[in-house]
N, C-alpha and C. Protein backbone atom coordinates (compact mmCIF):
# COMPACT_ATOMS: atom_id res chain seq x y z
N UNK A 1 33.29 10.40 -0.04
CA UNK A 1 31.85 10.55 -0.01
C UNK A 1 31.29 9.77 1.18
N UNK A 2 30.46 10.19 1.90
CA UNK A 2 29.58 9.54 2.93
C UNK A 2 28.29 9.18 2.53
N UNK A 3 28.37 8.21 3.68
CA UNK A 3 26.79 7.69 3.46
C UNK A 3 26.42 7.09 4.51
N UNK A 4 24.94 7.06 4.75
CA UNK A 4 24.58 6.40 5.96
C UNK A 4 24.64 4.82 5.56
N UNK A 5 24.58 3.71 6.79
CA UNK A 5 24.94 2.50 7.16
C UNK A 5 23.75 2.05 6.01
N UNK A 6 22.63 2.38 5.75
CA UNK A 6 21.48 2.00 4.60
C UNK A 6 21.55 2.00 3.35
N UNK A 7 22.51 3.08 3.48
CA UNK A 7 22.63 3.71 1.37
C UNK A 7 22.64 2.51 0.22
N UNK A 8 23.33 1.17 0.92
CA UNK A 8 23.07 0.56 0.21
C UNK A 8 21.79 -0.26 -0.43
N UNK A 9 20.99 -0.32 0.56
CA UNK A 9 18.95 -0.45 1.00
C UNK A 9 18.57 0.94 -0.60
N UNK A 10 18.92 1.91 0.54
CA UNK A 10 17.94 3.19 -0.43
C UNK A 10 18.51 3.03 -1.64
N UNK A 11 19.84 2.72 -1.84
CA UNK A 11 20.22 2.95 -3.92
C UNK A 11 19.73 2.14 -4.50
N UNK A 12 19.53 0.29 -3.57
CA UNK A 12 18.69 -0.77 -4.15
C UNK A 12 17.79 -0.61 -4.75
N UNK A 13 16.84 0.05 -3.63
CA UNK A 13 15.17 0.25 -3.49
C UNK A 13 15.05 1.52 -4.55
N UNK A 14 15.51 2.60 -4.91
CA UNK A 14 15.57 3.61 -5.67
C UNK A 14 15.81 2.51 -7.19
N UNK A 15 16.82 1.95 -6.94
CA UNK A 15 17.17 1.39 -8.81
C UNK A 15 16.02 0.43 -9.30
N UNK A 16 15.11 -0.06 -8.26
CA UNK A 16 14.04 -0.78 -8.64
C UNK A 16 12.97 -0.15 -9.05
N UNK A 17 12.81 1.00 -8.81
CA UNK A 17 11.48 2.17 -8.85
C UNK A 17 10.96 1.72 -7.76
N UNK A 18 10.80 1.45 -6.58
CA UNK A 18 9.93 1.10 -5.56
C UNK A 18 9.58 1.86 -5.12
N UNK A 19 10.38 2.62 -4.44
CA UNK A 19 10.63 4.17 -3.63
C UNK A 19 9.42 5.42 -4.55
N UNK A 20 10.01 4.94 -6.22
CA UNK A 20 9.26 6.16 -7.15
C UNK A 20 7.30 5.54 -6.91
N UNK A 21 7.35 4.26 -6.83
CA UNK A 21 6.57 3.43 -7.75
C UNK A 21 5.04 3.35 -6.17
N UNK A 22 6.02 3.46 -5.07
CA UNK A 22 5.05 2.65 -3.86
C UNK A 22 4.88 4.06 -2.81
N UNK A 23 6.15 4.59 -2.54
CA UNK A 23 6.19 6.04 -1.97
C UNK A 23 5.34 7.55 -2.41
N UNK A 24 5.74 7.56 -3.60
CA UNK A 24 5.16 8.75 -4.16
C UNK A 24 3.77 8.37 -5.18
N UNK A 25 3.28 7.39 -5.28
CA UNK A 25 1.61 7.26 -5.74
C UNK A 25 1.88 6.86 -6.96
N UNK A 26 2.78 6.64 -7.85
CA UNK A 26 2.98 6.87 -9.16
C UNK A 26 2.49 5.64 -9.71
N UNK A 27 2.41 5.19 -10.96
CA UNK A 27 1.49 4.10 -11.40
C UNK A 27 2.24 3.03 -11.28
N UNK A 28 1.86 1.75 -11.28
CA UNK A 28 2.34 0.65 -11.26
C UNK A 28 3.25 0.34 -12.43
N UNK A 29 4.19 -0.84 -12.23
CA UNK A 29 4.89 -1.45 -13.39
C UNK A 29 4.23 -2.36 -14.14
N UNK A 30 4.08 -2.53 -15.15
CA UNK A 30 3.60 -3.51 -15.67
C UNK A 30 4.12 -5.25 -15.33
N UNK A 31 3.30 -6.07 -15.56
CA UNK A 31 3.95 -7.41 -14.96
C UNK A 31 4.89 -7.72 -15.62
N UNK A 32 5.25 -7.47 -17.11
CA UNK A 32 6.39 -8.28 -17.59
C UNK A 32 6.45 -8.97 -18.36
N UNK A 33 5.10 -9.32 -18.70
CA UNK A 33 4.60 -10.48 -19.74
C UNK A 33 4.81 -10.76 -21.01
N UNK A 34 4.98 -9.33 -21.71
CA UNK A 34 5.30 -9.41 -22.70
C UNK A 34 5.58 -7.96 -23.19
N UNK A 35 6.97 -7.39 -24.48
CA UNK A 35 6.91 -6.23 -24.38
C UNK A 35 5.53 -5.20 -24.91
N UNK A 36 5.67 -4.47 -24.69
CA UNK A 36 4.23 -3.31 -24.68
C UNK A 36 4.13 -2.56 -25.88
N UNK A 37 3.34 -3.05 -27.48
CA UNK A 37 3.34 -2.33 -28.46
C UNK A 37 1.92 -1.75 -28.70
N UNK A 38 1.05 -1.55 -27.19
CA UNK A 38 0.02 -0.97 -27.33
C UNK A 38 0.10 0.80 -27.44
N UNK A 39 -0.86 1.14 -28.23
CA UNK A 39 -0.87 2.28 -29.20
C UNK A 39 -2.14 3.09 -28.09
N UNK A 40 -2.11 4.54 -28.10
CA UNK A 40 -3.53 5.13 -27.19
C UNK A 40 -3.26 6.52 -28.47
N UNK A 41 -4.35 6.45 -28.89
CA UNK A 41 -4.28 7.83 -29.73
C UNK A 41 -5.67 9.23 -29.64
N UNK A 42 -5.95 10.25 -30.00
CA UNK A 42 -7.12 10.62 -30.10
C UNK A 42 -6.85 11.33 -31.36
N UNK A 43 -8.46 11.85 -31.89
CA UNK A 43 -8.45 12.72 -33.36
C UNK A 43 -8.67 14.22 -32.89
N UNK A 44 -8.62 13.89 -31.53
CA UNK A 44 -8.59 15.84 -31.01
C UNK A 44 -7.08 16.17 -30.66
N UNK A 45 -6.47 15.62 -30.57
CA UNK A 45 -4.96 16.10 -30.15
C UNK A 45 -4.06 14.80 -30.45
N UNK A 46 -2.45 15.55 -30.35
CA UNK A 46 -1.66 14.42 -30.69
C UNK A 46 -0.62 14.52 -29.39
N UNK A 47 -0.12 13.70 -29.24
CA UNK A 47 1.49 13.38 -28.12
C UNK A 47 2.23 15.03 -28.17
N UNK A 48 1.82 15.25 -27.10
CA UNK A 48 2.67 16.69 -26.30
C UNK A 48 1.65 18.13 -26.77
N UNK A 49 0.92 17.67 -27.85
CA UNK A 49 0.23 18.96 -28.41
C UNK A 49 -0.60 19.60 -27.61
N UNK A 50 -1.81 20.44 -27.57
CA UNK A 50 -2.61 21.32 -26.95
C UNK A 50 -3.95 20.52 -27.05
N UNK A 51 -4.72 20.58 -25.61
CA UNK A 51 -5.84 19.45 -25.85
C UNK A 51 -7.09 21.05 -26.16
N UNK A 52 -7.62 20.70 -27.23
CA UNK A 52 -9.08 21.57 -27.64
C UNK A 52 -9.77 22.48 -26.49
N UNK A 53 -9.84 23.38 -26.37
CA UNK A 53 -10.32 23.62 -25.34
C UNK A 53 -12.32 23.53 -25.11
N UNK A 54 -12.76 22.69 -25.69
CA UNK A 54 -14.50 21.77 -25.57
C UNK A 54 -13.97 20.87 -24.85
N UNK A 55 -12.46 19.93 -24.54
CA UNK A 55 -12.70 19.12 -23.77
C UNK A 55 -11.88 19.39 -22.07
N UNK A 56 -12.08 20.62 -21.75
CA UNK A 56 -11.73 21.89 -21.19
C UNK A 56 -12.76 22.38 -20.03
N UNK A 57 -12.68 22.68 -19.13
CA UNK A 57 -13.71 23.65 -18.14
C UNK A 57 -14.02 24.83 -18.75
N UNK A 58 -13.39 25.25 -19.70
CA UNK A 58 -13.17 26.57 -20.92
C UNK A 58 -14.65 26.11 -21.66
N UNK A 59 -14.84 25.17 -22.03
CA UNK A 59 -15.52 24.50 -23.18
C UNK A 59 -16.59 23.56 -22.78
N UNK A 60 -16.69 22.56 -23.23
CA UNK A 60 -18.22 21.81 -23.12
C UNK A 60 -17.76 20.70 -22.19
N UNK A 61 -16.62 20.80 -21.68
CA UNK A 61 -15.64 19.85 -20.41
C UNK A 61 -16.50 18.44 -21.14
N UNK A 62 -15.65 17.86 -22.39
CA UNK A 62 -16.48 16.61 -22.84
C UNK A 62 -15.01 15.87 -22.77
N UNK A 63 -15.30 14.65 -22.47
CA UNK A 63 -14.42 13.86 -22.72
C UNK A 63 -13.71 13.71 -23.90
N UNK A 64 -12.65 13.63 -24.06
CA UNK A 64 -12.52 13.43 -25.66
C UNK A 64 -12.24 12.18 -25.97
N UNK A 65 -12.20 12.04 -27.49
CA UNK A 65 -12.20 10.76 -28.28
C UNK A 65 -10.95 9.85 -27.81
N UNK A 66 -10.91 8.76 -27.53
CA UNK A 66 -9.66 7.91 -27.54
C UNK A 66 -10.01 6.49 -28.10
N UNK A 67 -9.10 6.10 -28.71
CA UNK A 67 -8.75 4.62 -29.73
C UNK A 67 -7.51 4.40 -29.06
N UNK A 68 -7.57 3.22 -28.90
CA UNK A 68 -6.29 2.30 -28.91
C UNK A 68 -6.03 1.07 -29.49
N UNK A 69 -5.40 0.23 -29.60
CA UNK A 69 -4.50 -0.84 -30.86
C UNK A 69 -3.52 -1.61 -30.29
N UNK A 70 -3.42 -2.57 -30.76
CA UNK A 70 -2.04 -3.88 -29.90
C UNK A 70 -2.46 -4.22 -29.05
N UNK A 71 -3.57 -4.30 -28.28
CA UNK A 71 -3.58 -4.72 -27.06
C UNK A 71 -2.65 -6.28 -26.77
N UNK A 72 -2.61 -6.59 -25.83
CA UNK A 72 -1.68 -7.97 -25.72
C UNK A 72 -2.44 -8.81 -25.35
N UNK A 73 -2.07 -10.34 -26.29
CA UNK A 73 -2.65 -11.14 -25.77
C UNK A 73 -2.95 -11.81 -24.30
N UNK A 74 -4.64 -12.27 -24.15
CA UNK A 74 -4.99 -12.35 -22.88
C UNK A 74 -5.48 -11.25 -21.80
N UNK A 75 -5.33 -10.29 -22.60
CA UNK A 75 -6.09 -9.32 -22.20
C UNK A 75 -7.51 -9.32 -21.59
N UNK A 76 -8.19 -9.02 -20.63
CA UNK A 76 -9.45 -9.11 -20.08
C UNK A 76 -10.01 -8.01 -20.05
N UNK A 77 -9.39 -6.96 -19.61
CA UNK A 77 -10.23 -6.01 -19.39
C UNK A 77 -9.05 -4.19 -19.50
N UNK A 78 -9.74 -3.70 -19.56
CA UNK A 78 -9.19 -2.30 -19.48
C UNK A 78 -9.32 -0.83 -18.65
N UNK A 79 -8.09 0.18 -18.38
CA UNK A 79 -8.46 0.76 -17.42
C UNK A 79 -7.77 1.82 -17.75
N UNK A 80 -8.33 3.36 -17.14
CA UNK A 80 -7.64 4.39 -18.06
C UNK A 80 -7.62 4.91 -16.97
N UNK A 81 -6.39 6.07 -16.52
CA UNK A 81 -6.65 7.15 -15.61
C UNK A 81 -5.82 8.21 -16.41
N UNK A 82 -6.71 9.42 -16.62
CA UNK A 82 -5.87 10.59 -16.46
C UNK A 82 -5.86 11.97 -15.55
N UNK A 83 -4.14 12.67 -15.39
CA UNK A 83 -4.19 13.25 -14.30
C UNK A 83 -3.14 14.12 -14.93
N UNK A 84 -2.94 15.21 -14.30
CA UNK A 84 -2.00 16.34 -14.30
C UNK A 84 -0.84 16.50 -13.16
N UNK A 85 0.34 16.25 -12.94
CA UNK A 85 0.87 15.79 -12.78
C UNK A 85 1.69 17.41 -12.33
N UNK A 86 1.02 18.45 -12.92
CA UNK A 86 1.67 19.91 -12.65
C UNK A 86 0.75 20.82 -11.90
N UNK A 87 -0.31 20.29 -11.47
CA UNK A 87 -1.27 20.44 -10.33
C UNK A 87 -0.52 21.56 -9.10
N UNK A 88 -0.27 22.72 -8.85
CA UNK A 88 -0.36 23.21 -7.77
C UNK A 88 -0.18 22.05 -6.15
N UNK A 89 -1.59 21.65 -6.28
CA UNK A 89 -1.40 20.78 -5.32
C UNK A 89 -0.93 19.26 -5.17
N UNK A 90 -0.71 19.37 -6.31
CA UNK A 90 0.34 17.80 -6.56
C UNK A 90 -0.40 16.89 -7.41
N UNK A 91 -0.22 16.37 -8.22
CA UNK A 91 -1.19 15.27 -9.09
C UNK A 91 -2.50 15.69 -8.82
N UNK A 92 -3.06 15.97 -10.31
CA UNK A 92 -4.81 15.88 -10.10
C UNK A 92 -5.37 14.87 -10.37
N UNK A 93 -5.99 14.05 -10.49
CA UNK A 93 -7.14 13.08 -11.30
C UNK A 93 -8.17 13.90 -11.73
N UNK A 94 -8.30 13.82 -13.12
CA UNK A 94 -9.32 13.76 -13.91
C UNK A 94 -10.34 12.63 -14.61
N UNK A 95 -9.56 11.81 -14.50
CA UNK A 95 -11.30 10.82 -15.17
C UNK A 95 -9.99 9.35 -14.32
N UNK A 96 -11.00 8.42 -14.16
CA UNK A 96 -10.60 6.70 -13.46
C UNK A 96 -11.53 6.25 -14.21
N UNK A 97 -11.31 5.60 -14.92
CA UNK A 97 -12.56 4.46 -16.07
C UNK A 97 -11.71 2.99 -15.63
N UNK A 98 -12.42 2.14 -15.07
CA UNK A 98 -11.88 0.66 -15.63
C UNK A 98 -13.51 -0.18 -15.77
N UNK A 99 -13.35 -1.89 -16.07
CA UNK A 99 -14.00 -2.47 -16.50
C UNK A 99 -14.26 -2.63 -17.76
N UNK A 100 -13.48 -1.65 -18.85
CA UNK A 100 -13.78 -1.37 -20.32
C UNK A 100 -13.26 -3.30 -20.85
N UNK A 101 -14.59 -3.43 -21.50
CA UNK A 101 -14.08 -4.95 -21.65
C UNK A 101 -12.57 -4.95 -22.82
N UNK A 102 -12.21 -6.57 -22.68
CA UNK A 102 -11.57 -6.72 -23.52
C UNK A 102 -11.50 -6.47 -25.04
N UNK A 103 -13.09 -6.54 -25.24
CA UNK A 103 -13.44 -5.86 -27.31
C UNK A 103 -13.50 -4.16 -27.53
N UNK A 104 -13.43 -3.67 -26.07
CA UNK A 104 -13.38 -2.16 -26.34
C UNK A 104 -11.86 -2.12 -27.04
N UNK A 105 -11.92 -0.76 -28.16
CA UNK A 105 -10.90 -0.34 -28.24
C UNK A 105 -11.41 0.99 -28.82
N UNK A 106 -12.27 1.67 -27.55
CA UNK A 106 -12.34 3.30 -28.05
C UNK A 106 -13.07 3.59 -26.76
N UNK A 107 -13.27 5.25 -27.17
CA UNK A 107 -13.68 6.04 -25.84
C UNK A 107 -14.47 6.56 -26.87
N UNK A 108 -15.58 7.21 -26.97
CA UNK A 108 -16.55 7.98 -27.78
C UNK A 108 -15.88 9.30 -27.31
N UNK A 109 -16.16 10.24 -27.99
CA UNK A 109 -16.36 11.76 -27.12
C UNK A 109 -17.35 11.94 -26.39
N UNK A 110 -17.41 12.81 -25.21
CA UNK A 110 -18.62 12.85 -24.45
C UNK A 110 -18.79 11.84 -23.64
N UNK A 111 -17.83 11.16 -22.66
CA UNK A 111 -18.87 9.62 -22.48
C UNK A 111 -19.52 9.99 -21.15
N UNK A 112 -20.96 9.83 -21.13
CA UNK A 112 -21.84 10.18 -20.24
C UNK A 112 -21.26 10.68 -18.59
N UNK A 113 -21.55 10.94 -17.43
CA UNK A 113 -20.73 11.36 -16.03
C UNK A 113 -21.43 10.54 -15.33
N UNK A 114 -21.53 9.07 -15.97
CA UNK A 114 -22.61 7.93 -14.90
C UNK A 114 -21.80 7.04 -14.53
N UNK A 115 -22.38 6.85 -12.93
CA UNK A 115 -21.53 5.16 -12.35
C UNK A 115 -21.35 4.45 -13.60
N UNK A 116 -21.93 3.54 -14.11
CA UNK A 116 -21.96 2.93 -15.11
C UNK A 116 -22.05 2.94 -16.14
N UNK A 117 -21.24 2.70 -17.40
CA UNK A 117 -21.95 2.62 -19.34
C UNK A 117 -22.36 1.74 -19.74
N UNK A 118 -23.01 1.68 -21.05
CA UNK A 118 -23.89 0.82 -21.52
C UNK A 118 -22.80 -0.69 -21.60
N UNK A 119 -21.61 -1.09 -21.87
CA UNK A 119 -20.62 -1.61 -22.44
C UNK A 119 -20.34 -2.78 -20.93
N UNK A 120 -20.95 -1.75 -19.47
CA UNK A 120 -20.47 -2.35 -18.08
C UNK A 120 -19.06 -2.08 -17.59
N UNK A 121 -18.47 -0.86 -18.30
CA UNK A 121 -17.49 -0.09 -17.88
C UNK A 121 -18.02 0.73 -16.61
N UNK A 122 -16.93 0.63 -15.59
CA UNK A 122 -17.50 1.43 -14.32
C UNK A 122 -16.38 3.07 -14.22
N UNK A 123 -17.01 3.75 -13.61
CA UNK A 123 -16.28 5.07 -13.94
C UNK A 123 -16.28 5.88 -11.97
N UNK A 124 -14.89 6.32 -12.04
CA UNK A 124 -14.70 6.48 -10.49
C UNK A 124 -14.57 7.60 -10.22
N UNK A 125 -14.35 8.37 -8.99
CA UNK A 125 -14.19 9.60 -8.84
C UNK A 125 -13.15 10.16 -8.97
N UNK A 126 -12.83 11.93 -9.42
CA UNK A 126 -11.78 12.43 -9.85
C UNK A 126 -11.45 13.51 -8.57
N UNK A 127 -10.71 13.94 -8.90
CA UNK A 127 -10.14 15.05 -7.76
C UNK A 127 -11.30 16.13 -7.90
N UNK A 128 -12.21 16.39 -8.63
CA UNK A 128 -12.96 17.60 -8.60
C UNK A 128 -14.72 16.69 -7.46
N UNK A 129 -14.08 15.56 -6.84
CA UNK A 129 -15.18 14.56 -6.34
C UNK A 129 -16.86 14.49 -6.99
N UNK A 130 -16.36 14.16 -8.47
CA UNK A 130 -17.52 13.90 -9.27
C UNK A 130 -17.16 12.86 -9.93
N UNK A 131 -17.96 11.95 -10.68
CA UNK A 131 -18.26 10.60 -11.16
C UNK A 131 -17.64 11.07 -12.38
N UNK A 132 -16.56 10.27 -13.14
CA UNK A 132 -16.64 10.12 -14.65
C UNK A 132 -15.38 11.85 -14.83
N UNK A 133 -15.71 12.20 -16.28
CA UNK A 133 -14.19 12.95 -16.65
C UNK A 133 -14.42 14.46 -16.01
N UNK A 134 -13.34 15.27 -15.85
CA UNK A 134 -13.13 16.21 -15.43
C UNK A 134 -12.65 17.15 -16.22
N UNK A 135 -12.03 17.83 -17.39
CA UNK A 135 -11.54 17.88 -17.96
C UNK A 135 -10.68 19.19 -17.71
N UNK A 136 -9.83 19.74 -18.14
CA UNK A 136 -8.21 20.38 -17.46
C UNK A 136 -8.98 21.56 -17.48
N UNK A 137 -8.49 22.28 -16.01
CA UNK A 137 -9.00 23.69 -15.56
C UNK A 137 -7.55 24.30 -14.89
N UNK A 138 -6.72 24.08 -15.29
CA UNK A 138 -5.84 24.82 -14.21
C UNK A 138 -5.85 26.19 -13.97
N UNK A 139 -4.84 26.54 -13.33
CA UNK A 139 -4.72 28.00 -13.14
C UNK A 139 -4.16 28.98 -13.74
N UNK A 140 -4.21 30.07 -14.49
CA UNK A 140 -3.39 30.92 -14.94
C UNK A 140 -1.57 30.76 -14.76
N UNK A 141 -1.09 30.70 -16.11
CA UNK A 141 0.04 30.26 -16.19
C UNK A 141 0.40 29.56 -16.78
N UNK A 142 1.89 28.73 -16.62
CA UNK A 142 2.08 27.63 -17.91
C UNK A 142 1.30 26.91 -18.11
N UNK A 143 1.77 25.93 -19.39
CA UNK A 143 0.74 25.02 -19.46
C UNK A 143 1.12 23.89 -18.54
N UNK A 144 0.25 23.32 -18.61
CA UNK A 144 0.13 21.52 -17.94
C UNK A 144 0.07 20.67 -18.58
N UNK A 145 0.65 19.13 -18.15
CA UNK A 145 -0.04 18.04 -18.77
C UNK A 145 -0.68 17.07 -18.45
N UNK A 146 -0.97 16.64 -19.46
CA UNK A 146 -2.44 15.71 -18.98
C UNK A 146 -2.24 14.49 -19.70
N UNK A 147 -1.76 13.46 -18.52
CA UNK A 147 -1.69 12.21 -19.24
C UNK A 147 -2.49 11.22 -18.83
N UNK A 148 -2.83 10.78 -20.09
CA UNK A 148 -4.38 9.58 -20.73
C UNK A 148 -3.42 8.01 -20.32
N UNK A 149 -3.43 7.76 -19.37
CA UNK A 149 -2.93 5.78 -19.28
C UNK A 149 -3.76 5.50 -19.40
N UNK A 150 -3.65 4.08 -20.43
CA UNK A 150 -4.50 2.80 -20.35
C UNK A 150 -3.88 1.72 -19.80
N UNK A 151 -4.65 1.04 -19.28
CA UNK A 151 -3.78 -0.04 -18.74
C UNK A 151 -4.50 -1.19 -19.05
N UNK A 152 -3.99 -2.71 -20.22
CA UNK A 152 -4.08 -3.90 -20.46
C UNK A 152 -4.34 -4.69 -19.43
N UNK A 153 -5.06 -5.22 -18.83
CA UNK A 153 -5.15 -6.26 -17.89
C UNK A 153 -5.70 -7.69 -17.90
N UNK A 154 -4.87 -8.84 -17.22
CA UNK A 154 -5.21 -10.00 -17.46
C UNK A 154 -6.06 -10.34 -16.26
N UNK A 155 -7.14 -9.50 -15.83
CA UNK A 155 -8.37 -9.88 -14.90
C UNK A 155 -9.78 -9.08 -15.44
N UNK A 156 -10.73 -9.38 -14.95
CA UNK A 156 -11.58 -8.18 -14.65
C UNK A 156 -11.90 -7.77 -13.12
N UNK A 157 -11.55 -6.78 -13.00
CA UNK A 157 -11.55 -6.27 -11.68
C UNK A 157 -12.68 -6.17 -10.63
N UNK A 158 -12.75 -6.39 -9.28
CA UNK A 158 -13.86 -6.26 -8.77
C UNK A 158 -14.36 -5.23 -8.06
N UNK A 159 -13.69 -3.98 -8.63
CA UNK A 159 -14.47 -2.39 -7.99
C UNK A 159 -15.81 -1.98 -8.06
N UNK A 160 -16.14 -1.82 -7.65
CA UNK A 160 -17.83 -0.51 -7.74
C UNK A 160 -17.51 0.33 -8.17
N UNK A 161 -18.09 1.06 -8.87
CA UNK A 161 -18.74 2.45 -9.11
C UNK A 161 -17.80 3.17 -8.22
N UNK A 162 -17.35 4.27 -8.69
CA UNK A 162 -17.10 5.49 -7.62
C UNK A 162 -15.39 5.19 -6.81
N UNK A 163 -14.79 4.59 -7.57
CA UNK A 163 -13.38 3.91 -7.15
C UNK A 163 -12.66 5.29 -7.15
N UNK A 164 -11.66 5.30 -6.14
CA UNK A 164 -10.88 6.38 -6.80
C UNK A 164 -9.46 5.74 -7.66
N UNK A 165 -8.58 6.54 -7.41
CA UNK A 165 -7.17 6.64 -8.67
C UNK A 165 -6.88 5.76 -7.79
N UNK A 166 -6.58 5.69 -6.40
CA UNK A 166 -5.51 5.02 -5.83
C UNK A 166 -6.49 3.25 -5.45
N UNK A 167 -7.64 3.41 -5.10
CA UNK A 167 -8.66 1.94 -5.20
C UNK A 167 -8.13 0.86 -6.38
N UNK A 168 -7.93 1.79 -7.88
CA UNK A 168 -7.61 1.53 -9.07
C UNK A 168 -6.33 0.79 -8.95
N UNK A 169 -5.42 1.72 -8.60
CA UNK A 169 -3.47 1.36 -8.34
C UNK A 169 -3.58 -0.03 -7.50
N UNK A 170 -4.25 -0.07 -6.74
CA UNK A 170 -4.18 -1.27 -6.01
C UNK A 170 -4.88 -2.08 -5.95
N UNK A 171 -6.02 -1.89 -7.04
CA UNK A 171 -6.36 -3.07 -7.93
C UNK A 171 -5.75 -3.66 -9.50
N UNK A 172 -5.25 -2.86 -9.81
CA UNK A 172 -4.58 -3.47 -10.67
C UNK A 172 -3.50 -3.96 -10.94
N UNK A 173 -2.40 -4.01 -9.29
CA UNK A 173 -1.11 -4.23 -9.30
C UNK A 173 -1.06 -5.64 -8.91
N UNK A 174 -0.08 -6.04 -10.11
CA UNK A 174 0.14 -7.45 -10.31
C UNK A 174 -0.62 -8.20 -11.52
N UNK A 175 -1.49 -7.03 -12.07
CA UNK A 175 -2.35 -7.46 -13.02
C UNK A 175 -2.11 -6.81 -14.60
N UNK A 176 -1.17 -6.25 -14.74
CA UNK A 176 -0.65 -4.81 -15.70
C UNK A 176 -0.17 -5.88 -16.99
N UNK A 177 -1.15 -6.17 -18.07
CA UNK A 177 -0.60 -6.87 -19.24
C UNK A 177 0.61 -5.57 -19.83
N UNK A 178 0.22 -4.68 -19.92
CA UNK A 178 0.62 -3.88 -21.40
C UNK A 178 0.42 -2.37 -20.85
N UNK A 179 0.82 -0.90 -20.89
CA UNK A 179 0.37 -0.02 -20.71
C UNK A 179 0.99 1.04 -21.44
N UNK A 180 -0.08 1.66 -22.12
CA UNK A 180 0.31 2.82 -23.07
C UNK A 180 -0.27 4.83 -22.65
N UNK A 181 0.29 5.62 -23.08
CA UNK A 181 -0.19 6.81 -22.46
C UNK A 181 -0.23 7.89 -23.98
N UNK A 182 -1.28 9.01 -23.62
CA UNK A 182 -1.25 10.17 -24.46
C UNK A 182 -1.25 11.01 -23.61
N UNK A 183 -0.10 12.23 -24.18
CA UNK A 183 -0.13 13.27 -23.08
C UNK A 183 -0.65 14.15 -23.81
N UNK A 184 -1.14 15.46 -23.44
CA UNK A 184 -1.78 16.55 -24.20
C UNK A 184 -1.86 17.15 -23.19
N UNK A 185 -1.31 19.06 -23.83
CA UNK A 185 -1.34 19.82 -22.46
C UNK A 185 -2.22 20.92 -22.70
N UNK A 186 -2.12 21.57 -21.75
CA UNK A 186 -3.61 22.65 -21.48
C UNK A 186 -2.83 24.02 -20.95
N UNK A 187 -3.32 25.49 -21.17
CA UNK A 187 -3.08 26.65 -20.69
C UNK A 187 -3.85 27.34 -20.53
N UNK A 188 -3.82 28.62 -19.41
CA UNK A 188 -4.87 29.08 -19.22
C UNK A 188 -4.06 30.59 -19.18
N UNK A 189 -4.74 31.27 -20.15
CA UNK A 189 -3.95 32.81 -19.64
C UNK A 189 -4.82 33.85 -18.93
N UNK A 190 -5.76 33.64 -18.47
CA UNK A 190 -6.55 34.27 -17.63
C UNK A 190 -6.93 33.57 -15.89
């Protein structure tokens, strides 16, 4: 077998996730702190199932409900991104929420499409370049998925309004208490 004079660099850098983690956009690692028995659930869909189509471009494109549980101690603040990941054009963003304080542990349905919520949660832009959630429109064909991260954090962050996904990634790296995900997928046969 061959290999270039590096292979040993790239198999390093590959077995660390760096390559996955810093190269290709993908979310951060968590710091390490402690293991991760935080819970992200909703009462509109469950892990891998079909998300409603009201929280849909089909439908009333509303955010849907999310609860979460365990957070880890020392927790400060909270941060959610979800995105589709089977996007045509490569990862979508649909909703960037952080600032959700440390006593949040829910998402209402519906949550307003404003810079700001009542709570001082700030809400950033999505791939459709609008404020707040987006909700799954793909294209005719399989389905997609759509995964809900939260991310535990031991800061509160200092973004504005209008952050995008990647503002987010590189504010919160090095800061990752705990991080949990719901996936739920979407189809469109027309």
């Amino acid at each position: 077998m061959r290999t270039n004079r590096y292979g040993w660099l790239l198999a390093g850098i590959a077995a660390t996730g760096w390559v996955a983690g810093n190269l290709a956009g993908a979310e951060p690692r968590q710091t390490g702190k402690e293991e991760s028995t935080m819970k992200l659930i909703s009462v509109a869909f469950t892990e891998g199932r079909p998300i409603p189509a009201n929280h849909t471009c089909d439908g009333a494109d509303a955010s849907p409900p999310l609860h979460w549980s365990e957070a880890p101690a020392g927790t400060r603040s909270f941060a959610l991104i979800c995105d589709d990941p089977d996007a045509p054009v490569g990862t979508w963003v649909h909703w960037v929420i952080y600032g959700l304080p440390a006593t949040a542990v829910e998402l209402p349905e519906m949550v307003a499409p404003t810079e700001s919520l009542p709570n001082g949660a700030k809400q950033g832009l999505n791939d459709f370049r609008r404020v707040g959630y987006g909700g799954p429109c793909p294209p005719p064909g399989g389905p997609h998925r759509y995964y809900f991260k939260l991310y535990a954090l031991d800061t509160e962050l200092p973004l504005k309004p209008r952050a995008t996904k990647l503002d987010l990634l590189h504010a919160m790296a090095g800061h990752i208490l705990a991080e949990t995900q719901l996936m739920g997928t979407y189809q469109r046969a027309r």
